[in-house]
N, C-alpha and C. Protein backbone atom coordinates (compact mmCIF):
# COMPACT_ATOMS: atom_id res chain seq x y z
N UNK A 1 0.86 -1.16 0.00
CA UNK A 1 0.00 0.00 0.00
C UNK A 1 0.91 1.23 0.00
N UNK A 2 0.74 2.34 -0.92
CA UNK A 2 1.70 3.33 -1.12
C UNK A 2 1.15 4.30 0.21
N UNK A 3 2.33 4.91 0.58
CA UNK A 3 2.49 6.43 1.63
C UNK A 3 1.11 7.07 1.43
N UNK A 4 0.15 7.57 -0.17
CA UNK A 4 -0.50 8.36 0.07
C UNK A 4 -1.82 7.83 0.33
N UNK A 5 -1.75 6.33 0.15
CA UNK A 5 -3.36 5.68 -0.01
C UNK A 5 -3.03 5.50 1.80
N UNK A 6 -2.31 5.18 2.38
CA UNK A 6 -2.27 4.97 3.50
C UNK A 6 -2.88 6.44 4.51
N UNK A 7 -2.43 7.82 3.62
CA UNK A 7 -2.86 9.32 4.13
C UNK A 7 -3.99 9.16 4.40
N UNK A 8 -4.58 8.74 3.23
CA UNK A 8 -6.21 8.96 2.27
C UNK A 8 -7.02 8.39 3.84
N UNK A 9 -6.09 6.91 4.22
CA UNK A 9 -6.77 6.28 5.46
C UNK A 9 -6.92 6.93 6.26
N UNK A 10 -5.67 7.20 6.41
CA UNK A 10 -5.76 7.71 8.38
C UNK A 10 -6.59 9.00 7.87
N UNK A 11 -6.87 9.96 7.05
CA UNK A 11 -7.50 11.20 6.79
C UNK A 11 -8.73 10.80 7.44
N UNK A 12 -9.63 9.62 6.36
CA UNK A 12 -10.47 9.37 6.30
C UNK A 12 -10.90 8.66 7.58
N UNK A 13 -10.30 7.40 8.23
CA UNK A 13 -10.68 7.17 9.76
C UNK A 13 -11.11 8.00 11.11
N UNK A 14 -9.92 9.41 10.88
CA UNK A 14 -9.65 10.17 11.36
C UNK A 14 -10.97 11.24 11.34
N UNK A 15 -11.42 11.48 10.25
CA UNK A 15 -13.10 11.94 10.20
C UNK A 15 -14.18 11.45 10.55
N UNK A 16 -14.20 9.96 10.04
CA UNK A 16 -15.31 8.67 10.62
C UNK A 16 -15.20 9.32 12.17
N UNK A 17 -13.88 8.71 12.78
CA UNK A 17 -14.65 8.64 14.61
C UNK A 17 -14.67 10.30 14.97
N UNK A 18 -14.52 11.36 14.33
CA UNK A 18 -14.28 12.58 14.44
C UNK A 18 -16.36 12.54 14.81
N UNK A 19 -16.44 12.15 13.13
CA UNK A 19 -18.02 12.29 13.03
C UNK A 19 -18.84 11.46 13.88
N UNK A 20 -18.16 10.53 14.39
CA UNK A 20 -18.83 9.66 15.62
C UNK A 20 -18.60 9.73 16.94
N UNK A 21 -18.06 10.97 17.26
CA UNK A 21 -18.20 11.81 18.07
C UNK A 21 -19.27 12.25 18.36
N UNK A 22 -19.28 13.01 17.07
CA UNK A 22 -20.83 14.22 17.39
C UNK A 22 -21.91 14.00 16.82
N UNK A 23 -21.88 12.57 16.11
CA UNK A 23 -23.03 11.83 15.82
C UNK A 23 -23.76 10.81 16.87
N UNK A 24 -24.31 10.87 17.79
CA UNK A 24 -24.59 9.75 19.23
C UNK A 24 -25.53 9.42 18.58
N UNK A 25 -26.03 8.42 18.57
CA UNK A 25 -27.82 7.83 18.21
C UNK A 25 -28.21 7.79 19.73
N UNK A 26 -29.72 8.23 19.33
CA UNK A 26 -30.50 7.93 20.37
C UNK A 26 -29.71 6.86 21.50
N UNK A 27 -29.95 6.38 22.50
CA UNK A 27 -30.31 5.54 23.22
C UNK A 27 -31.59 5.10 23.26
N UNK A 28 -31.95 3.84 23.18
CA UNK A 28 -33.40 3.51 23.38
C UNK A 28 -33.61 2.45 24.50
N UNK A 29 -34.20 1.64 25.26
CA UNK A 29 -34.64 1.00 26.48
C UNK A 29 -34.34 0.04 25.96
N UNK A 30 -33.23 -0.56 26.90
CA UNK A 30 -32.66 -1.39 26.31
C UNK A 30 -30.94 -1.66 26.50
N UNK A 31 -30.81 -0.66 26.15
CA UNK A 31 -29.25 -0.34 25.47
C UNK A 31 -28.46 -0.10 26.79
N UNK A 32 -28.38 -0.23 28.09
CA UNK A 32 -27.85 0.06 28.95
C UNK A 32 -27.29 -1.72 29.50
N UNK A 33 -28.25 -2.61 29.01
CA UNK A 33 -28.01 -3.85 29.34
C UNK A 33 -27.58 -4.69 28.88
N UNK A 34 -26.95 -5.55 29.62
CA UNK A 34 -25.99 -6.81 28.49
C UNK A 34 -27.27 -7.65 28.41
N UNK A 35 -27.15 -7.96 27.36
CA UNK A 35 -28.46 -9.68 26.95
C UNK A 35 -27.81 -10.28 27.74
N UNK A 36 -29.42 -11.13 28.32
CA UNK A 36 -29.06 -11.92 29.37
C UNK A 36 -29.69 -13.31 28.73
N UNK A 37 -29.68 -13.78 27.52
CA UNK A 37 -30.16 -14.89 26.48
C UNK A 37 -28.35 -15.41 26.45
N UNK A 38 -28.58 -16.74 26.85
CA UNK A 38 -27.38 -17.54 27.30
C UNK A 38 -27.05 -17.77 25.23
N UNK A 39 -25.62 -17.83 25.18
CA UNK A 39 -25.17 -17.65 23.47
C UNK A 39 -24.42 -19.08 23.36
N UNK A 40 -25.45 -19.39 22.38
CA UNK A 40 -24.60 -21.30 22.01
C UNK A 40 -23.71 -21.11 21.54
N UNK A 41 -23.25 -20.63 20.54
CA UNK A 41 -22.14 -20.37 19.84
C UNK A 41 -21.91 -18.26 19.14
N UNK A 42 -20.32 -18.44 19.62
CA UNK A 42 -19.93 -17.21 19.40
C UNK A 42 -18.70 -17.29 17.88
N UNK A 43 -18.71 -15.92 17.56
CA UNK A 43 -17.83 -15.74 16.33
C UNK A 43 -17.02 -14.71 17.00
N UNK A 44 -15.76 -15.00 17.42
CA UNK A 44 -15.03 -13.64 17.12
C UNK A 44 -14.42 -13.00 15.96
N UNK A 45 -14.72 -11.80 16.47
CA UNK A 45 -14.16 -10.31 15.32
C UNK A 45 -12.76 -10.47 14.58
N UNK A 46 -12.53 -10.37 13.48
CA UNK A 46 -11.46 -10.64 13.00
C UNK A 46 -11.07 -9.06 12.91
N UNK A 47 -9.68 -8.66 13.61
CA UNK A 47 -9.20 -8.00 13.61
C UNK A 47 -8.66 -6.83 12.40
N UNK A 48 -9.40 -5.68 11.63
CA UNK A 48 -9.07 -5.54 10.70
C UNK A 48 -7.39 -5.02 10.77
N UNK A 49 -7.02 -5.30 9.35
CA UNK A 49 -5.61 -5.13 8.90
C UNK A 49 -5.14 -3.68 9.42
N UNK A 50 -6.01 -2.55 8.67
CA UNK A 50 -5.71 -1.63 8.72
C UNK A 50 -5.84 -0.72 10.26
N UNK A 51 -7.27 -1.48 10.82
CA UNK A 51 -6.63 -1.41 12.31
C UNK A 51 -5.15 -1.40 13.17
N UNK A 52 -4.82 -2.70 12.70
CA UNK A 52 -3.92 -3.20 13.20
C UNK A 52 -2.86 -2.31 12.89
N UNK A 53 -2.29 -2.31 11.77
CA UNK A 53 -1.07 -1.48 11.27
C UNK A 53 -0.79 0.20 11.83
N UNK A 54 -2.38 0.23 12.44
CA UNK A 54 -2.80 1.79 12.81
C UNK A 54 -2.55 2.00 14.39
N UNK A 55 -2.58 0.52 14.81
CA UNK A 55 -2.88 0.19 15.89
C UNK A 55 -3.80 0.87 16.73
N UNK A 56 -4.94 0.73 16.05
CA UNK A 56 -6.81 1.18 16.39
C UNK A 56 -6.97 0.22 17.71
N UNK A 57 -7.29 0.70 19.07
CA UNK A 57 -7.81 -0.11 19.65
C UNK A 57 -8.87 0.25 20.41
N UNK A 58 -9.54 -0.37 21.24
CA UNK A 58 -10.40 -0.26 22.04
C UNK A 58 -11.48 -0.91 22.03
N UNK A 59 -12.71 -0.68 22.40
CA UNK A 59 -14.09 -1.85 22.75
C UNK A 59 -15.12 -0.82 21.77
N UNK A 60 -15.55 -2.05 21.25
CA UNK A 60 -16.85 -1.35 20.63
C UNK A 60 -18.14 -2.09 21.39
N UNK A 61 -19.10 -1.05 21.27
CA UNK A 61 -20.59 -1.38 21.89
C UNK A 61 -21.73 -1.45 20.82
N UNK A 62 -22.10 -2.84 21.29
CA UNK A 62 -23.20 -3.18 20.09
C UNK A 62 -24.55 -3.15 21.05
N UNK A 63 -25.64 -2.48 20.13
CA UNK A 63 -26.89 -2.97 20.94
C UNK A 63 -27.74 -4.24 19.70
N UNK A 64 -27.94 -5.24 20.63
CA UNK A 64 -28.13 -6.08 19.73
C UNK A 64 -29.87 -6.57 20.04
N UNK A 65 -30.76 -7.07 18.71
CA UNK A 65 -32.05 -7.82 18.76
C UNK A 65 -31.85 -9.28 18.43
N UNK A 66 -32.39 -10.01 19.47
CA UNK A 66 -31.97 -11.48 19.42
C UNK A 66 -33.67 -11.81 18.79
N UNK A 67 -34.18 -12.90 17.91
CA UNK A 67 -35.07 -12.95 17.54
C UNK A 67 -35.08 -14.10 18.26
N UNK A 68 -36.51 -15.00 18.32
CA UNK A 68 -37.32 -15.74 19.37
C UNK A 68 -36.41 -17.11 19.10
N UNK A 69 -35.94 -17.36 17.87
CA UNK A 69 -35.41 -18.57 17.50
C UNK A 69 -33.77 -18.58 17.51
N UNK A 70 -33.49 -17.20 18.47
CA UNK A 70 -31.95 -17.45 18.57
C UNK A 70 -30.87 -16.84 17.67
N UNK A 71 -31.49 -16.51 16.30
CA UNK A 71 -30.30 -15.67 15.46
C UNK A 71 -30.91 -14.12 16.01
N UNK A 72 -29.54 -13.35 15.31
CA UNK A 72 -29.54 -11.67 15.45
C UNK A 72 -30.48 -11.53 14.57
N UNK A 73 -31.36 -10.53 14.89
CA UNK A 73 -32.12 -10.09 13.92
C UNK A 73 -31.30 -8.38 13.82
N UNK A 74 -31.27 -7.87 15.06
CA UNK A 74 -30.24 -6.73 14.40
C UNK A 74 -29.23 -5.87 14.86
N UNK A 75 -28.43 -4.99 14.89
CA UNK A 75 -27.29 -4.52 15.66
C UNK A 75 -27.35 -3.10 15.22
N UNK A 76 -26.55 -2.30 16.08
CA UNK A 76 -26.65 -0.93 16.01
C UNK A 76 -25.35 -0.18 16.91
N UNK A 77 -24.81 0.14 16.25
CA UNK A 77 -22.77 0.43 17.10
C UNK A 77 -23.57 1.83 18.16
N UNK A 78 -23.32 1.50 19.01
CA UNK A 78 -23.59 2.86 19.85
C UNK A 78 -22.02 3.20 20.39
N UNK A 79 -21.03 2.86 20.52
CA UNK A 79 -19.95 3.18 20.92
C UNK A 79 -18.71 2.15 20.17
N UNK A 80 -17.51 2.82 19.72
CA UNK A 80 -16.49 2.48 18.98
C UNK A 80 -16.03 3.51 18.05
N UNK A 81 -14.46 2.99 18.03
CA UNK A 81 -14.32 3.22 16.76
C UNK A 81 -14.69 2.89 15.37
N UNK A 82 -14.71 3.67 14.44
CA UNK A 82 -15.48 3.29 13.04
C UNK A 82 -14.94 2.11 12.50
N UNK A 83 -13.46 1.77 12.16
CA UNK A 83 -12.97 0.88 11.62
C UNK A 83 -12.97 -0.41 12.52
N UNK A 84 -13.76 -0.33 13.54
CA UNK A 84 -13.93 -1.94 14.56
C UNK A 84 -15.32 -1.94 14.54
N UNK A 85 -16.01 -1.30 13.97
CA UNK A 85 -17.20 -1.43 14.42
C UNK A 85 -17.91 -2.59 13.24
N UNK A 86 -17.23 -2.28 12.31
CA UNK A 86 -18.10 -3.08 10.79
C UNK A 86 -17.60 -4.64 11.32
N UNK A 87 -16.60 -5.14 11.48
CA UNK A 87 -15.95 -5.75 11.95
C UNK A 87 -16.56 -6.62 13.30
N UNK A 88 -16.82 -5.99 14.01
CA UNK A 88 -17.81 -6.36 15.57
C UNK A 88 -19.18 -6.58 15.03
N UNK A 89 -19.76 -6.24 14.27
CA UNK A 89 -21.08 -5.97 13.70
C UNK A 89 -21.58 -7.83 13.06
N UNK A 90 -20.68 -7.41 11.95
CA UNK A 90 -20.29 -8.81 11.25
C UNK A 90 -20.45 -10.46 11.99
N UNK A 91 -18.88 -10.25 13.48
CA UNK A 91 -18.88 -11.17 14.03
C UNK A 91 -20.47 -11.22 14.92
N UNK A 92 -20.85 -10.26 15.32
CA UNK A 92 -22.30 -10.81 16.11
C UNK A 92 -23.42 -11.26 15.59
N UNK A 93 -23.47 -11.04 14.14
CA UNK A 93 -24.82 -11.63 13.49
C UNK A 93 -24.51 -13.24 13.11
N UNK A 94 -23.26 -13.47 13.42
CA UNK A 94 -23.01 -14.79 13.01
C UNK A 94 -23.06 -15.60 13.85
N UNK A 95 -23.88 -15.19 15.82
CA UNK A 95 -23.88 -15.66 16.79
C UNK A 95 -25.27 -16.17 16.81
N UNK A 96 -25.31 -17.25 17.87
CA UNK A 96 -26.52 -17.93 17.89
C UNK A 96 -26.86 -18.13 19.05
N UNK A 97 -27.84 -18.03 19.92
CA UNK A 97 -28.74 -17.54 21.34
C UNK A 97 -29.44 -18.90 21.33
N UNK A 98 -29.68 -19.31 22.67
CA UNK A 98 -30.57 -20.09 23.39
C UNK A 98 -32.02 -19.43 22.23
N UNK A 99 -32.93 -20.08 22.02
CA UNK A 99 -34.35 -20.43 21.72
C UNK A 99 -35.20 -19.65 23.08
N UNK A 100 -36.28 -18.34 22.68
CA UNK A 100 -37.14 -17.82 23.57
C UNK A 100 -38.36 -17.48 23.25
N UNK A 101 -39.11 -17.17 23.95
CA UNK A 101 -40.46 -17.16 23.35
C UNK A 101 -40.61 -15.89 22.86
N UNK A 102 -39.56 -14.96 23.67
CA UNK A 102 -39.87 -13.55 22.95
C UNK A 102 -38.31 -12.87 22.09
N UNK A 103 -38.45 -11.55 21.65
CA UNK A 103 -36.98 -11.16 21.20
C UNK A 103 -36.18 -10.39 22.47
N UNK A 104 -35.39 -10.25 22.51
CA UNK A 104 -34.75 -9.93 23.54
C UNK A 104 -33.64 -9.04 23.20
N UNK A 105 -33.71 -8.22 24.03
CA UNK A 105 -32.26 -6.80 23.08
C UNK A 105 -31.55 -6.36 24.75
N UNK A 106 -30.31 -6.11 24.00
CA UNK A 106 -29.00 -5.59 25.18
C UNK A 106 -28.17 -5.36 24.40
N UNK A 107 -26.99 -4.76 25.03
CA UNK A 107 -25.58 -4.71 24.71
C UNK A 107 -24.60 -5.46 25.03
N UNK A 108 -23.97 -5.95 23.58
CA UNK A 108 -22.52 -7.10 23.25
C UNK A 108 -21.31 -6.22 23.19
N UNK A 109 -20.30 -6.35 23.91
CA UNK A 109 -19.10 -5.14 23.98
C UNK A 109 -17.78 -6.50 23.52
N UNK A 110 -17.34 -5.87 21.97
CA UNK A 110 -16.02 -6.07 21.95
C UNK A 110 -14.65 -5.71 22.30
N UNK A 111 -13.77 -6.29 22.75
CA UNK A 111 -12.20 -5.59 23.09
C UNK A 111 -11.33 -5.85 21.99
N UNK A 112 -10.76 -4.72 21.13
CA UNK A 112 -10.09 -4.99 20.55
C UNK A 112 -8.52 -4.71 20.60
N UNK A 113 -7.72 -5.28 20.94
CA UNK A 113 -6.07 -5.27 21.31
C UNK A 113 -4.96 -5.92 20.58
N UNK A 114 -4.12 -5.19 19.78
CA UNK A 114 -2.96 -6.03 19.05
C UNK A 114 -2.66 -7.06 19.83
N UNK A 115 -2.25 -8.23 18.71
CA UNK A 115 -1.47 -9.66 19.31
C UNK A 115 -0.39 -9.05 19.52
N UNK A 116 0.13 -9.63 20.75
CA UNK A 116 1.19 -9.11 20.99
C UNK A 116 2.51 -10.39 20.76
């Protein structure tokens, strides 16, 4: 990757969480709580590249809708950086929840930290 496409990045990252700053979404009822729907199987986040090389870190906050039969029905980044968030997003819809009679919504928090 050349010096200036690498600029173009950090320019452009550098605006994303700038703008996700002063962009907050609502909070809605809900979003203060971790799901408490026990998770059969988890996917972790694959660490993006350009993260990494940037060394982007920190936790992103997902508010997530678990549907009655256990998959995500949907997610919504309320806290992170931009370039972990697509990334965190991804790995949680690929998670699968205990079976309930109703849908159930909270917040899933990723940590993201170089291998060291």
């Amino acid at each position: 990757m050349s010096a200036s496409t690498m600029r173009r990045l950090l320019v452009a990252s550098l605006l994303l969480a700038a703008a996700s700053q002063i962009l907050h979404p609502a909070r809605t009822l809900g979003e203060d709580m971790e799901i408490t729907r026990k998770v059969k199987s988890k996917v972790a986040p694959t660490y993006p590249e350009i993260a990494r090389r940037m060394n982007i870190t920190g936790t992103v906050r997902l508010a997530v809708v678990v549907a009655p039969n256990g998959t995500v029905k949907s997610t919504k980044a309320i806290g992170g950086h931009p370039l972990l968030v697509s990334a965190a997003e991804d790995a949680l819809k690929r998670w699968k929840f205990e079976t309930a009679p109703n849908e159930d919504s909270g917040i899933v928090e990723f940590k993201f930290k170089p291998d060291n």
